[in-house]
C-alpha atoms as a PDB file:
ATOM      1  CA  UNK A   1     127.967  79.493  76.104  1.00  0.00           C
ATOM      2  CA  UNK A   2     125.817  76.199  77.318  1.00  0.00           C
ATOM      3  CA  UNK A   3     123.114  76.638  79.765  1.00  0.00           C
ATOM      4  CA  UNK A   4     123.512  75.153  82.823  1.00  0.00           C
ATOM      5  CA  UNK A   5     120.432  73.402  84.144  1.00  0.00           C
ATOM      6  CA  UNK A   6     120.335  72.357  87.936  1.00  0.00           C
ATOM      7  CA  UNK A   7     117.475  69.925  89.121  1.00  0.00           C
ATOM      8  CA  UNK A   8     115.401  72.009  91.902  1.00  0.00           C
ATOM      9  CA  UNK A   9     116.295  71.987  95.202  1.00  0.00           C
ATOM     10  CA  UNK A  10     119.927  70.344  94.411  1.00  0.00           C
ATOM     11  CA  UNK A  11     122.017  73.209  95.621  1.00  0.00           C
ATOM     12  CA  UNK A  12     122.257  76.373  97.574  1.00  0.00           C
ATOM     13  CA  UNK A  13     125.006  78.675  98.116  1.00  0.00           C
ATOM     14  CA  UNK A  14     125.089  81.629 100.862  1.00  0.00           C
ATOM     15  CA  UNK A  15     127.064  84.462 100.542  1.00  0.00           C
ATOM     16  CA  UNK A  16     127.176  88.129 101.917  1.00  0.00           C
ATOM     17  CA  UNK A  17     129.265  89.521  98.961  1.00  0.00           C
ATOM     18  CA  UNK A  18     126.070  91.212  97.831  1.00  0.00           C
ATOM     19  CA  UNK A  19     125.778  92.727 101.702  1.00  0.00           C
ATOM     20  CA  UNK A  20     129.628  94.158 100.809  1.00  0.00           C
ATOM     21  CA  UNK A  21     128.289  95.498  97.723  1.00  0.00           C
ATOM     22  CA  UNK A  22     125.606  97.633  99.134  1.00  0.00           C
ATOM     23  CA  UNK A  23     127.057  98.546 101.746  1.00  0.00           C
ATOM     24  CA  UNK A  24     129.758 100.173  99.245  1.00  0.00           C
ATOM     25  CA  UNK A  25     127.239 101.499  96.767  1.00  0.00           C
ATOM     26  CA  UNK A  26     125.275 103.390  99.602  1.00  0.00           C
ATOM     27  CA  UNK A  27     128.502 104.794 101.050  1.00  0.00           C
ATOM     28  CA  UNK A  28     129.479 105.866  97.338  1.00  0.00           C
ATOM     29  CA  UNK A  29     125.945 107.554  96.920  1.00  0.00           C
ATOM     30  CA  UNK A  30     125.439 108.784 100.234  1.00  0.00           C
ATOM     31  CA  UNK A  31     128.695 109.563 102.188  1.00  0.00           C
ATOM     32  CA  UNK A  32     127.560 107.824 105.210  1.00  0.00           C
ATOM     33  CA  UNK A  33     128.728 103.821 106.172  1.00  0.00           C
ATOM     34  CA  UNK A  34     125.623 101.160 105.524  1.00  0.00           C
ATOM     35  CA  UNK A  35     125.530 102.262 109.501  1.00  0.00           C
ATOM     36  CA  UNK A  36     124.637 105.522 109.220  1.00  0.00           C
ATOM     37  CA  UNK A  37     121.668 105.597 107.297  1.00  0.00           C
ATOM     38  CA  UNK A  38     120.085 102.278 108.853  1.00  0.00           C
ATOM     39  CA  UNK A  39     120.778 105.250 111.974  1.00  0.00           C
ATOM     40  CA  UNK A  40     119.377 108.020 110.203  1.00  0.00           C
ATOM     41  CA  UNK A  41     116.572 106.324 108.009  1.00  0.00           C
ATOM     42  CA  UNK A  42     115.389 103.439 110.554  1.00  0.00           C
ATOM     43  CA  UNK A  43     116.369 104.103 113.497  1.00  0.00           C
ATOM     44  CA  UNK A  44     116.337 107.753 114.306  1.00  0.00           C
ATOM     45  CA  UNK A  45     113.851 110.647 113.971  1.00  0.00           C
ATOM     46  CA  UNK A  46     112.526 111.264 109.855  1.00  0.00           C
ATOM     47  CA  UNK A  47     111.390 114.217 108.474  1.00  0.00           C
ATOM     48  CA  UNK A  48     107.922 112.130 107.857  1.00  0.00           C
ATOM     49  CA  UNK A  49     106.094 113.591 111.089  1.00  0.00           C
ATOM     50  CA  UNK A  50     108.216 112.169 114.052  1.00  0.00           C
ATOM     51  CA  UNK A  51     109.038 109.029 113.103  1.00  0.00           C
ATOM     52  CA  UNK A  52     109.947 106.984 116.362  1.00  0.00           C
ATOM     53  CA  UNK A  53     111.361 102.954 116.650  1.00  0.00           C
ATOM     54  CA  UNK A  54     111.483 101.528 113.333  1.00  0.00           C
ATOM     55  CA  UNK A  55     109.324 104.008 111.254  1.00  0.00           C
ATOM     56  CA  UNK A  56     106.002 103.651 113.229  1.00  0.00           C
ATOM     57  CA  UNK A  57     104.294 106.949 113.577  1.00  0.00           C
ATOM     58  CA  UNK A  58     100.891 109.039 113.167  1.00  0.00           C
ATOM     59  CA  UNK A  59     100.999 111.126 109.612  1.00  0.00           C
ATOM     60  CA  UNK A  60      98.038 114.051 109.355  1.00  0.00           C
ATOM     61  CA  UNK A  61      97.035 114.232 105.615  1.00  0.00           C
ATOM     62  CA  UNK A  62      96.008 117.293 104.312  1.00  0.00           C
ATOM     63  CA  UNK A  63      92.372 116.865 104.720  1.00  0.00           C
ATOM     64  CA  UNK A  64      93.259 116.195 108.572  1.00  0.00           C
ATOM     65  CA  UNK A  65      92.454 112.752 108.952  1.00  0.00           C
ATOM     66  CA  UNK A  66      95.523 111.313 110.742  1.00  0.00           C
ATOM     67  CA  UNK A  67      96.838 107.573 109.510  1.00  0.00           C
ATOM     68  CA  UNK A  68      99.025 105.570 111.431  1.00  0.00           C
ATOM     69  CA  UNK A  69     101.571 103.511 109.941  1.00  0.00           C
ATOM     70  CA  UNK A  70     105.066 102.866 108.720  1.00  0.00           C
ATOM     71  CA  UNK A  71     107.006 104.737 106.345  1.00  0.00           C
ATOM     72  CA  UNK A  72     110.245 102.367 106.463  1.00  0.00           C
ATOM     73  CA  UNK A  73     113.108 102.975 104.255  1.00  0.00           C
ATOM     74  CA  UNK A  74     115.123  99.727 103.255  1.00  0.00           C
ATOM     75  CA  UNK A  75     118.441  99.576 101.159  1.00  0.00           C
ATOM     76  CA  UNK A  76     116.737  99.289  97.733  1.00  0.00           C
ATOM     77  CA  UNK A  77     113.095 100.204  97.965  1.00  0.00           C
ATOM     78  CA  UNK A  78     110.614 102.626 100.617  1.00  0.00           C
ATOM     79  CA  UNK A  79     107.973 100.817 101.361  1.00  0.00           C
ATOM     80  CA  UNK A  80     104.792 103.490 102.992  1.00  0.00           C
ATOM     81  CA  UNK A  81     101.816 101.788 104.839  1.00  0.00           C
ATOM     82  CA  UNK A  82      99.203 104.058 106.396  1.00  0.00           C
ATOM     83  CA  UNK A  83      95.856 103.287 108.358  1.00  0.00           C
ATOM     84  CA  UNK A  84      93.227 105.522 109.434  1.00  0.00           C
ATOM     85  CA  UNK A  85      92.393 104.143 113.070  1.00  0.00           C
ATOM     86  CA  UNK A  86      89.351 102.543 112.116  1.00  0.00           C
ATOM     87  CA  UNK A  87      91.087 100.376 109.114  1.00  0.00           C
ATOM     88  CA  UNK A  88      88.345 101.730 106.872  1.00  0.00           C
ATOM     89  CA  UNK A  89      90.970 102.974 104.970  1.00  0.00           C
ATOM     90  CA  UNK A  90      94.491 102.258 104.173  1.00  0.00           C
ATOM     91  CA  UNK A  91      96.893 102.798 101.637  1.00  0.00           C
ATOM     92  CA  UNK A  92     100.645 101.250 100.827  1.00  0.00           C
ATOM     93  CA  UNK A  93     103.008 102.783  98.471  1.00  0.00           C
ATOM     94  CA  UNK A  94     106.362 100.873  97.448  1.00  0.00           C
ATOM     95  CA  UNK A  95     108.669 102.950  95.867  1.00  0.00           C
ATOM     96  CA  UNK A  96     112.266 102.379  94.321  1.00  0.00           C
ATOM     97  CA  UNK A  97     114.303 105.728  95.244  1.00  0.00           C
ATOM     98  CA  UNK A  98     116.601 106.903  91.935  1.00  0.00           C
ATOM     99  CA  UNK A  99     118.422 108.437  94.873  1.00  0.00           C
ATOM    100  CA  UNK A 100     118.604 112.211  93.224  1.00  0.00           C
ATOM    101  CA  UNK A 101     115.294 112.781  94.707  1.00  0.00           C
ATOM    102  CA  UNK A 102     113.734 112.411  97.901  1.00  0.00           C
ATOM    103  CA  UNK A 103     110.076 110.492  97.040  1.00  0.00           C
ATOM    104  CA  UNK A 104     108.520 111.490 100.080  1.00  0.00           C
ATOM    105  CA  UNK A 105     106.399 114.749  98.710  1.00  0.00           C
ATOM    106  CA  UNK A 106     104.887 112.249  95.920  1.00  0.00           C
ATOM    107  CA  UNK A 107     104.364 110.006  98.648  1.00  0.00           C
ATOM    108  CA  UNK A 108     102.431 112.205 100.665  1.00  0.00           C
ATOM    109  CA  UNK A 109     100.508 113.113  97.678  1.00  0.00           C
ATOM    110  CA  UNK A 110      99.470 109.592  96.890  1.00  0.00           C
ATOM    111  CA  UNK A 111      98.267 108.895 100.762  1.00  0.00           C
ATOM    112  CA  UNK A 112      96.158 112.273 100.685  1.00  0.00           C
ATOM    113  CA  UNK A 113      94.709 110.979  97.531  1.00  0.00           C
ATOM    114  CA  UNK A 114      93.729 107.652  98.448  1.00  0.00           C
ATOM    115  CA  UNK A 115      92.754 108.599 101.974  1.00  0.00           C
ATOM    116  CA  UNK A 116      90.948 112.105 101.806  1.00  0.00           C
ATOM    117  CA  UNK A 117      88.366 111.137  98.561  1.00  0.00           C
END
């Protein structure tokens, strides 16, 4: 097989077939529509310390210093990004779920780590 090479910038093609494709895979993993867990994950309460809106919420670490920040799930990676009020400190944690587990205890570890030293 020949490699194709395109000079940059020549052409672009749009398509949502990889959309579809997600969609399916997370309904195949999950048992809930692509609608459903953009409901349950973004949307709706999470388990992460009342979660409100779009993931923004106030997270007490185990030393007791409460961050603020996001903990947003997206389809194919969690992305975690706390604050302590001041700014002083702040920690983001990108994870890419294997789906088995939920990476939110490990998660929590890692923010009391880099926040309570």
């Amino acid at each position: 097989m020949e490699d194709v090479q395109l000079p940059v910038a020549t052409r672009f093609d749009c398509s949502n077939t990889n959309y579809l494709l997600v969609g399916e895979i997370i309904q195949k993993v999950t048992g809930r529509t692509y609608g459903e867990e953009v409901q349950r994950r973004l949307l709706g309460a999470s388990c992460r310390g009342g979660t409100y809106g779009l993931g923004l919420s106030w997270h007490r670490t185990a030393c007791g210093v409460e961050v603020y920040g996001n903990d947003g799930d997206a389809l194919a990676y969690q992305a975690y990004s706390y604050a302590t009020e001041d700014t002083r400190r702040q920690v983001t944690v990108a994870v890419t779920p294997n789906f088995r587990t939920d990476p939110d205890a490990s998660v929590d570890a890692f923010v009391d780590q880099a926040i309570c030293r």
